[in-house]
Structure formats: C-alpha cells, structure tokens
N, C-alpha and C. Protein backbone atom coordinates (compact mmCIF):
# COMPACT_ATOMS: atom_id res chain seq x y z
N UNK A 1 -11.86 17.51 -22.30
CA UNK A 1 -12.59 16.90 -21.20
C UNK A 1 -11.73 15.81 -20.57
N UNK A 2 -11.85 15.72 -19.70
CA UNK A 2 -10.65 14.53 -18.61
C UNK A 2 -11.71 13.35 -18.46
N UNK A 3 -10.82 12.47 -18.77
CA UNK A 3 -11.31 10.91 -19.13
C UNK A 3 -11.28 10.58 -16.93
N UNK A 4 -11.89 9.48 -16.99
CA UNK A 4 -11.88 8.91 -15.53
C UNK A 4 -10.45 8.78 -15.02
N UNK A 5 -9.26 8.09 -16.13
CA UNK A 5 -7.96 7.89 -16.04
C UNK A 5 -6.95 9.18 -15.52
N UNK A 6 -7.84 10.09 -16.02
CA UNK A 6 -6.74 11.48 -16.05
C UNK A 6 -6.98 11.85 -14.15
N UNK A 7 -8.43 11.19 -13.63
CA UNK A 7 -9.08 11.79 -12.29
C UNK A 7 -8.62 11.24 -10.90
N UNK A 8 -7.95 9.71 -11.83
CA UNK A 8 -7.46 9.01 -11.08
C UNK A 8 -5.77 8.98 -10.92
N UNK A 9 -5.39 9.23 -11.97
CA UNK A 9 -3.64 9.74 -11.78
C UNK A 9 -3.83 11.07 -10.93
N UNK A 10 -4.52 12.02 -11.37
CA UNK A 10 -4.57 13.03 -10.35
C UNK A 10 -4.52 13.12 -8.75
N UNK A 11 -5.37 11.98 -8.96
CA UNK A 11 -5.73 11.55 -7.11
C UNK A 11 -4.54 10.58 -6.78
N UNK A 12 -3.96 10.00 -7.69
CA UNK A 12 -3.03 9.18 -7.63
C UNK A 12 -1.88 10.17 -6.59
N UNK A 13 -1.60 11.11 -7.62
CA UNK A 13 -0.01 12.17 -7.47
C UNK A 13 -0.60 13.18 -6.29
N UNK A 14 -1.42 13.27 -6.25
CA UNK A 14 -2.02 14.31 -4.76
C UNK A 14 -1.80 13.28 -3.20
N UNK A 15 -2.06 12.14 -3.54
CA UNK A 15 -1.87 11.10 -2.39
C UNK A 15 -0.41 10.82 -2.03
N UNK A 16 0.15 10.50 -3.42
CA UNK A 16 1.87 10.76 -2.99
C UNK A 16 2.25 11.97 -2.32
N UNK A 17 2.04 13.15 -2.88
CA UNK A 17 2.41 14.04 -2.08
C UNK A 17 1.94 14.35 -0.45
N UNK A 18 0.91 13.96 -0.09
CA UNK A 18 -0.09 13.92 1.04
C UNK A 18 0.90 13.48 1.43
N UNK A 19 1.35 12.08 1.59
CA UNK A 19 2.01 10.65 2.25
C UNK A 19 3.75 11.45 2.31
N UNK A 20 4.10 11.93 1.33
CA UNK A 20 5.42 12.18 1.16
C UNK A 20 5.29 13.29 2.89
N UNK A 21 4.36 14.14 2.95
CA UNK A 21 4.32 15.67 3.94
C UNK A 21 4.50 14.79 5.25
N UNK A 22 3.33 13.73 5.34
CA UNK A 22 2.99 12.88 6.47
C UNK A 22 4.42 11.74 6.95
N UNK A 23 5.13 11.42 6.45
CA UNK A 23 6.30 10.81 6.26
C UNK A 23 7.60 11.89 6.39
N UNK A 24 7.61 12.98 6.34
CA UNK A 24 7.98 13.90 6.63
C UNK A 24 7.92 14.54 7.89
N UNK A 25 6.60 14.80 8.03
CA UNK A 25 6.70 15.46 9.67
C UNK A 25 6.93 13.68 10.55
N UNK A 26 6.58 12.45 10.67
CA UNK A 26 6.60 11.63 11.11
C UNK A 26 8.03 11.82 11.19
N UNK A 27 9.04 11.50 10.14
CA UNK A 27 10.23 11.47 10.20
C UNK A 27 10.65 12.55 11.00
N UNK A 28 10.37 13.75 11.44
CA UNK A 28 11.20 14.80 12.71
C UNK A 28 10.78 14.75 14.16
N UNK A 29 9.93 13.54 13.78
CA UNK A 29 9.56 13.15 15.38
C UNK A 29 8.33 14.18 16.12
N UNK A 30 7.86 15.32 14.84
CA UNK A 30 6.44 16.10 15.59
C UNK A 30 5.33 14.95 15.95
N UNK A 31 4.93 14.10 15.75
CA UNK A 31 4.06 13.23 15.74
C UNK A 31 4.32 11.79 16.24
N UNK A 32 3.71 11.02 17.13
CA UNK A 32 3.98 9.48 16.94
C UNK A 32 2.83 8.85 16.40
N UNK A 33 2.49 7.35 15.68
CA UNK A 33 1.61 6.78 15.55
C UNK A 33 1.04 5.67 16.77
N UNK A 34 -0.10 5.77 16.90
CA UNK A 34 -0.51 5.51 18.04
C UNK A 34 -0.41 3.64 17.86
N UNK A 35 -0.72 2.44 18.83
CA UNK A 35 -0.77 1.53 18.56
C UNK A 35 -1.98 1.21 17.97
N UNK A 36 -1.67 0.25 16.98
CA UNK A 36 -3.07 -0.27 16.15
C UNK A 36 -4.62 -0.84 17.51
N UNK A 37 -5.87 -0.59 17.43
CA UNK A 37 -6.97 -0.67 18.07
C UNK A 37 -6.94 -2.15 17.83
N UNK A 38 -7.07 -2.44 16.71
CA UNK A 38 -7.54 -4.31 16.93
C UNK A 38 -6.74 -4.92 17.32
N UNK A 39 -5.46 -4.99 17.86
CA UNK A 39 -4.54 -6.04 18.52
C UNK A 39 -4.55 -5.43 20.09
N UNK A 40 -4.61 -4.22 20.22
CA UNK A 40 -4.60 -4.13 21.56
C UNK A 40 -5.93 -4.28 22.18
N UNK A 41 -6.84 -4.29 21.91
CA UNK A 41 -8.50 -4.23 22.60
C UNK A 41 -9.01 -5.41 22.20
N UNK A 42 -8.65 -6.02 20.89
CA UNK A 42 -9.45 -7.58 20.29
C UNK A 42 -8.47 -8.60 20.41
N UNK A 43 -7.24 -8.63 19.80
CA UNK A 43 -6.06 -9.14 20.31
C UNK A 43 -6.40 -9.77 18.71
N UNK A 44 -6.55 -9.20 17.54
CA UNK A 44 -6.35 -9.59 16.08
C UNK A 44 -5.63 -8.47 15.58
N UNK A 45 -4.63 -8.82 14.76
CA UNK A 45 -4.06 -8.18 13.53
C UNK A 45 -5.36 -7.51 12.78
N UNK A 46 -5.04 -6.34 12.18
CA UNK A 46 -6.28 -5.75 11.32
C UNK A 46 -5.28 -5.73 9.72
N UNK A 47 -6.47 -5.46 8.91
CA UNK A 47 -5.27 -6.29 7.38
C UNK A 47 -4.27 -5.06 7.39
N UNK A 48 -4.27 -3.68 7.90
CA UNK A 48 -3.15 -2.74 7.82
C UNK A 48 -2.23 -2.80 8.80
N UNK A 49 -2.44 -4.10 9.82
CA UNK A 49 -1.65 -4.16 10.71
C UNK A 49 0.22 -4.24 10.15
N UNK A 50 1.09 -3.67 10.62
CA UNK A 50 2.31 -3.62 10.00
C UNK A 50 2.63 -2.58 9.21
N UNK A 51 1.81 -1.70 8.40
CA UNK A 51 1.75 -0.98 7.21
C UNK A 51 3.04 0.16 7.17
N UNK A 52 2.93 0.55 8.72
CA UNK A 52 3.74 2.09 9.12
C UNK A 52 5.37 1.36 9.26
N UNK A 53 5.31 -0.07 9.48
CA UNK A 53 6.49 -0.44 9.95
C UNK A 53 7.03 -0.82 8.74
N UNK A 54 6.63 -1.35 7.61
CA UNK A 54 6.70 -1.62 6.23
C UNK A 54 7.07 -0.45 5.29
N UNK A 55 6.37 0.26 5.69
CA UNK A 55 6.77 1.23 4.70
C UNK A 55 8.10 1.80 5.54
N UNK A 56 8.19 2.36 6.70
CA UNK A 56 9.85 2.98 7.00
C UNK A 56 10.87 1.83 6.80
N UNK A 57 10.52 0.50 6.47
CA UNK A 57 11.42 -0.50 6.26
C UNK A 57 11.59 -0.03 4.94
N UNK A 58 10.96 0.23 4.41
CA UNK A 58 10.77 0.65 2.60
C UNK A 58 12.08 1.80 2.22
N UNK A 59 11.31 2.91 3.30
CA UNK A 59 12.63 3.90 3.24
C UNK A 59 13.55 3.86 3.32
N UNK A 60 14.10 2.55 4.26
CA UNK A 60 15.51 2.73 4.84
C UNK A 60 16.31 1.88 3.75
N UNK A 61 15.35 0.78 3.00
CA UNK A 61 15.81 0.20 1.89
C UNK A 61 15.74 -1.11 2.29
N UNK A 62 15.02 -1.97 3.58
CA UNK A 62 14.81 -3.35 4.20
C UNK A 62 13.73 -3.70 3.44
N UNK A 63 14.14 -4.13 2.13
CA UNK A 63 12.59 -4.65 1.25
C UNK A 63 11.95 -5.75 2.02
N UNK A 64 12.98 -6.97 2.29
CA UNK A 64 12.41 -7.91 3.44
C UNK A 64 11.71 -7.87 4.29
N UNK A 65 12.46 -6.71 5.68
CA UNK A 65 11.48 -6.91 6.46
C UNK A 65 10.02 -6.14 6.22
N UNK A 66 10.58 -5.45 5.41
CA UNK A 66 9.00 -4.25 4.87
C UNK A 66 8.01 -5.67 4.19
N UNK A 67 8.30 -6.30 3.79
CA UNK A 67 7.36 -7.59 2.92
C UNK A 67 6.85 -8.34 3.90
N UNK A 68 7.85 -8.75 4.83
CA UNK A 68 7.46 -9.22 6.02
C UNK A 68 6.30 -8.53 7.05
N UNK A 69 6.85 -7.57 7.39
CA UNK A 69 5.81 -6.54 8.27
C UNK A 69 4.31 -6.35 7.28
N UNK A 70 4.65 -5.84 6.45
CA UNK A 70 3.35 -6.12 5.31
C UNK A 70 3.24 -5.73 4.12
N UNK A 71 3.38 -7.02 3.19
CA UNK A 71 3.79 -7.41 1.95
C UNK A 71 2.70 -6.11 0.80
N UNK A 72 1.42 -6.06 1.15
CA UNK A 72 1.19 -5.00 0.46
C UNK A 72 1.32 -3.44 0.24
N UNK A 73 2.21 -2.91 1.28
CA UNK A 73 2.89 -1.47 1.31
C UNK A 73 3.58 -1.71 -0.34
N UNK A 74 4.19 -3.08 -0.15
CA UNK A 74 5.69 -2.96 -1.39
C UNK A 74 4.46 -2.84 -2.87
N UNK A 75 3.38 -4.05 -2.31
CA UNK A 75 2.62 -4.24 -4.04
C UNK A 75 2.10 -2.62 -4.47
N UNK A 76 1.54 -1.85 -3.32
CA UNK A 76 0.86 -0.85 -3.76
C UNK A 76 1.95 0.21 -4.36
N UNK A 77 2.87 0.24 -3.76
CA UNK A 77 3.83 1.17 -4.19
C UNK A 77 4.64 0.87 -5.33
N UNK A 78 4.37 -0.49 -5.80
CA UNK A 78 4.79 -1.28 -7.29
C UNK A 78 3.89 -0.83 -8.49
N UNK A 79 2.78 -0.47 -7.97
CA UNK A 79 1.28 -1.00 -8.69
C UNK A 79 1.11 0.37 -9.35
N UNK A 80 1.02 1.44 -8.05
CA UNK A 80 0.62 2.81 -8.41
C UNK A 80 1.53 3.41 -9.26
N UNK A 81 2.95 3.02 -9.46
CA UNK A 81 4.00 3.59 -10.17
C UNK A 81 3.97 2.95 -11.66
N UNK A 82 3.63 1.63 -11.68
CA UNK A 82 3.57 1.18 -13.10
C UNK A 82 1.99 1.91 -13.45
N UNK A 83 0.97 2.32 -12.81
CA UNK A 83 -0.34 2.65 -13.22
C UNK A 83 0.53 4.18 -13.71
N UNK A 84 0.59 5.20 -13.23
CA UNK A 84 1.46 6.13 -13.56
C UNK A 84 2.49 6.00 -15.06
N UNK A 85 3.21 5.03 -15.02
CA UNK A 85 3.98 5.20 -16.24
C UNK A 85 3.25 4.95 -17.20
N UNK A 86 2.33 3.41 -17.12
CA UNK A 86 1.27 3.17 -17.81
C UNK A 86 0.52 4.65 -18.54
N UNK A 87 -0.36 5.42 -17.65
CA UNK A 87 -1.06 6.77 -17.85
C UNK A 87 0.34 7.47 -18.51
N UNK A 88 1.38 8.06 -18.21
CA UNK A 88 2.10 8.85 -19.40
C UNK A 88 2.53 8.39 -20.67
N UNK A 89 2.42 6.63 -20.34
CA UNK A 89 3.39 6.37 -22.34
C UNK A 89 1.48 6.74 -23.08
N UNK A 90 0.78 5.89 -22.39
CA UNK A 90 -0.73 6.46 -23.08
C UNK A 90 -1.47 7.48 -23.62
N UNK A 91 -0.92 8.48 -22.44
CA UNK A 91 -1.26 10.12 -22.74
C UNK A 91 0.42 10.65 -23.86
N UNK A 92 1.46 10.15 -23.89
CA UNK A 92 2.15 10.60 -25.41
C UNK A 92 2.02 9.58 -26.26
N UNK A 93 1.47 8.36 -26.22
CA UNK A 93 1.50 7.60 -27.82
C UNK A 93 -0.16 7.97 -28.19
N UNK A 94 -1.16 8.39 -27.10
CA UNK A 94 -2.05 8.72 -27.59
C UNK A 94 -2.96 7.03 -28.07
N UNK A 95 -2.44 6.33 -27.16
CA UNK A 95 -3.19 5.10 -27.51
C UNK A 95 -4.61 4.88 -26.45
N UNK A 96 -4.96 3.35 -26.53
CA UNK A 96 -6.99 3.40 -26.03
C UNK A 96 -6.67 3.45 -24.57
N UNK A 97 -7.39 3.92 -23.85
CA UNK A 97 -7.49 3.78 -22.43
C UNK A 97 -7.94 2.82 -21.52
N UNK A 98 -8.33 2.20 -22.76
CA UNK A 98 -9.03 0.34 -21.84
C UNK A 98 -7.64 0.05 -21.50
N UNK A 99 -6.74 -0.28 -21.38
CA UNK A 99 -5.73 -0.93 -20.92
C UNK A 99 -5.07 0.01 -19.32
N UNK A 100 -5.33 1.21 -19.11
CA UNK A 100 -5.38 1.60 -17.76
C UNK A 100 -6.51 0.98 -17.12
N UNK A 101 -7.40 0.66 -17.51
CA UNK A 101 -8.79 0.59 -16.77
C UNK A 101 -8.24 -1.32 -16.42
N UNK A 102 -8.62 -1.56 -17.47
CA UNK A 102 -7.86 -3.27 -17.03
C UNK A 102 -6.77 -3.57 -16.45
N UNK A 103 -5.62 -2.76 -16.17
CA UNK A 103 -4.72 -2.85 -15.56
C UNK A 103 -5.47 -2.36 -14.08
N UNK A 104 -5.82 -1.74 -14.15
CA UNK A 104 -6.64 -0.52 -12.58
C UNK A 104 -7.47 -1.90 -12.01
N UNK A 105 -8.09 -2.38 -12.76
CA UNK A 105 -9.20 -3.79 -12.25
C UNK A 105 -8.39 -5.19 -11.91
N UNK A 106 -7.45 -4.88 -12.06
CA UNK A 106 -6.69 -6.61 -12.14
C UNK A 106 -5.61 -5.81 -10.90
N UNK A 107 -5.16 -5.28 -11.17
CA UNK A 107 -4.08 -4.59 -9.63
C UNK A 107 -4.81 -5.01 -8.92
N UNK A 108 -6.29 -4.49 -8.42
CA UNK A 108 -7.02 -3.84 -7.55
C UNK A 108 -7.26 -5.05 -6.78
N UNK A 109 -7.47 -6.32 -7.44
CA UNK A 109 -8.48 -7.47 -7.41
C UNK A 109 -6.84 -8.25 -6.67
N UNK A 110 -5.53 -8.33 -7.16
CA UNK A 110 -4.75 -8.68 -6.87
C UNK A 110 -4.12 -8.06 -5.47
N UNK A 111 -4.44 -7.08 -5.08
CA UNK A 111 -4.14 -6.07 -4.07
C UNK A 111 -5.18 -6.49 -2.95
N UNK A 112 -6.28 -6.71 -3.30
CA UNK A 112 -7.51 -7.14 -1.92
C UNK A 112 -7.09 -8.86 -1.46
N UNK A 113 -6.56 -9.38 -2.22
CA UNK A 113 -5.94 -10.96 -2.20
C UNK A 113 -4.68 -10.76 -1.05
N UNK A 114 -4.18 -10.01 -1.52
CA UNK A 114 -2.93 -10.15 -0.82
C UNK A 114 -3.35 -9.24 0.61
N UNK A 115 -3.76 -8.12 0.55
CA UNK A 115 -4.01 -7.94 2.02
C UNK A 115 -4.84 -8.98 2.94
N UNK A 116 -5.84 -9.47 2.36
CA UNK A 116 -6.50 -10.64 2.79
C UNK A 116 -5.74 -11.55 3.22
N UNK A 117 -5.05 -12.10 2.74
CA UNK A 117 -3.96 -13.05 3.23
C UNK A 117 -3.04 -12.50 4.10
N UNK A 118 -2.61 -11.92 3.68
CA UNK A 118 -1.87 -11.29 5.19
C UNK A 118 -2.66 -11.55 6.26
N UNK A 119 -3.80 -10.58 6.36
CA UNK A 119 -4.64 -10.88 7.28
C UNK A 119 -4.86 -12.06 7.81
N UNK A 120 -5.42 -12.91 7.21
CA UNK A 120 -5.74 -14.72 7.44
C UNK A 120 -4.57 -15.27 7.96
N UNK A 121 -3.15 -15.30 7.27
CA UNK A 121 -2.16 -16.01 7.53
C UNK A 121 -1.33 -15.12 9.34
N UNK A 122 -1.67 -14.39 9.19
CA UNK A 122 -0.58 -12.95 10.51
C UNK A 122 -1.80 -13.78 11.47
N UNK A 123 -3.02 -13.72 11.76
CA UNK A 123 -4.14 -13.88 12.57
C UNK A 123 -3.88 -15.74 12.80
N UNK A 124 -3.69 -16.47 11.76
CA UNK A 124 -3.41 -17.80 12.23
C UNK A 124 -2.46 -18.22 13.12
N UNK A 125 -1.43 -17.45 12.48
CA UNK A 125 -0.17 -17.63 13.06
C UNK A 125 0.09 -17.43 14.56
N UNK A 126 -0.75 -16.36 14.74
CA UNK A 126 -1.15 -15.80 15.81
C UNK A 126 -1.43 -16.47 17.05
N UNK A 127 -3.15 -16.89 17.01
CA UNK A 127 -4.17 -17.49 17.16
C UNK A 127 -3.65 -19.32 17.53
N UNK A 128 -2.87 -19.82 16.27
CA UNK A 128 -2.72 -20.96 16.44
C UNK A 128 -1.72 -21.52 16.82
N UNK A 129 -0.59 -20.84 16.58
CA UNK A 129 0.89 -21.04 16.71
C UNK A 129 1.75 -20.14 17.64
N UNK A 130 1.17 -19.44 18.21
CA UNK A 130 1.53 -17.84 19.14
C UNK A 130 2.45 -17.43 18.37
N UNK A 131 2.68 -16.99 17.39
CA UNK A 131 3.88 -16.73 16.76
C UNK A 131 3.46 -15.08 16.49
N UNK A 132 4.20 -14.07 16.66
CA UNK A 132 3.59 -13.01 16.37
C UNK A 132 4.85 -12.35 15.24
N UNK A 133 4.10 -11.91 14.32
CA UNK A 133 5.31 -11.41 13.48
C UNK A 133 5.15 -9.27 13.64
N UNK A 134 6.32 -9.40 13.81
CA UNK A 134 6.77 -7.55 14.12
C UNK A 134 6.41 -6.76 12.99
C-alpha cells in the first residue's frame, strides 16, 4: 500500500517532467509567456511575479539574478530535490516516515515566508521608492 510520501514524490517527479516539456517547447520559441495581469492592469507585483525570468536565469546558470528576479524559484528547486533524496535514502534504509512529513511541513511554512516577502518587499520598493526590480 503507498504511504502519503510515496503520492507525493510521485506528484513530485510527474511535475518535473511537466515543467522540463514546458521549458522545452518555451525554449524553441513555439510559445511566448504573456505579461503578468497584476502589474499591468493593478500596477502590483503578484508573489510569482519574476518566476519565468528566475528560473531561465536558473538555466543559464545566473543564480543571482534568478534570486533576484525571484528568490523562491531557487528555494523550491532546493527543497523538492532534498525532499526527493530525503524519500530514496528512507525508502532503502527503510527508516520512519515522520521525518519526510516534518521536513514537507517546515519547507512548506518556510517557502510561503519567502514568497510573501518577496511580495511585500518587490511591492514596497515599488510603491515607495519607484524602484522596480526586473
């Protein structure tokens, strides 16, 4: 029987591959991404604002400006890979599964912080300082 852990690496490695196809056709130029709705119609950053520009910074190997553009592309793609190695030393030492689950709850909680802030800090900056970051 498959534990919750096994349902969630599953969905884990199906999403990589999704993202890998989508990053793929993006990369041959069949597709463009359209401009984000909340900066052009509200004139706010939305917390995924940056995300597409972060992550091809990711690809090309610009950890900076990818952190810059938006710092949680790098955490999630830190997070989901240690949750992953985490789930295989577990599934061969055959040890308890509370420690995916507590790791899964403390990422998660650390991951809504940091997009949040982005958000708050990109929108101040904004708003108060005209400063707009790319």
């Amino acid at each position: 029987m498959k534990s919750y852990n096994d349902y969630v690496a599953i969905s884990v490695i199906i999403a990589i591959l999704i993202i890998s196809v989508l990053v793929l056709v993006f990369l041959q130029g069949w597709f463009t991404i359209p401009a984000c709705i909340f900066i052009t119609k509200f004139g706010v950053y939305c917390p995924a604002c940056g995300a597409t520009r972060a992550f091809i910074y990711m690809l090309n190997g610009e950890i900076i400006k990818s952190l810059i553009s938006n710092p949680a592309v790098l955490y999630i793609i830190l997070s989901l890979s240690i949750y992953l190695i985490l789930y295989i030393y577990i599934k061969i030492t055959e040890k308890d599964e509370k420690l995916l689950f507590k790791y899964g709850k403390f990422s998660f909680y650390i991951g809504i912080f940091i997009v949040l802030a982005n958000f708050i800090i990109r929108n101040l900056l904004l708003h108060i300082y005209n400063i707009q970051i790319p």
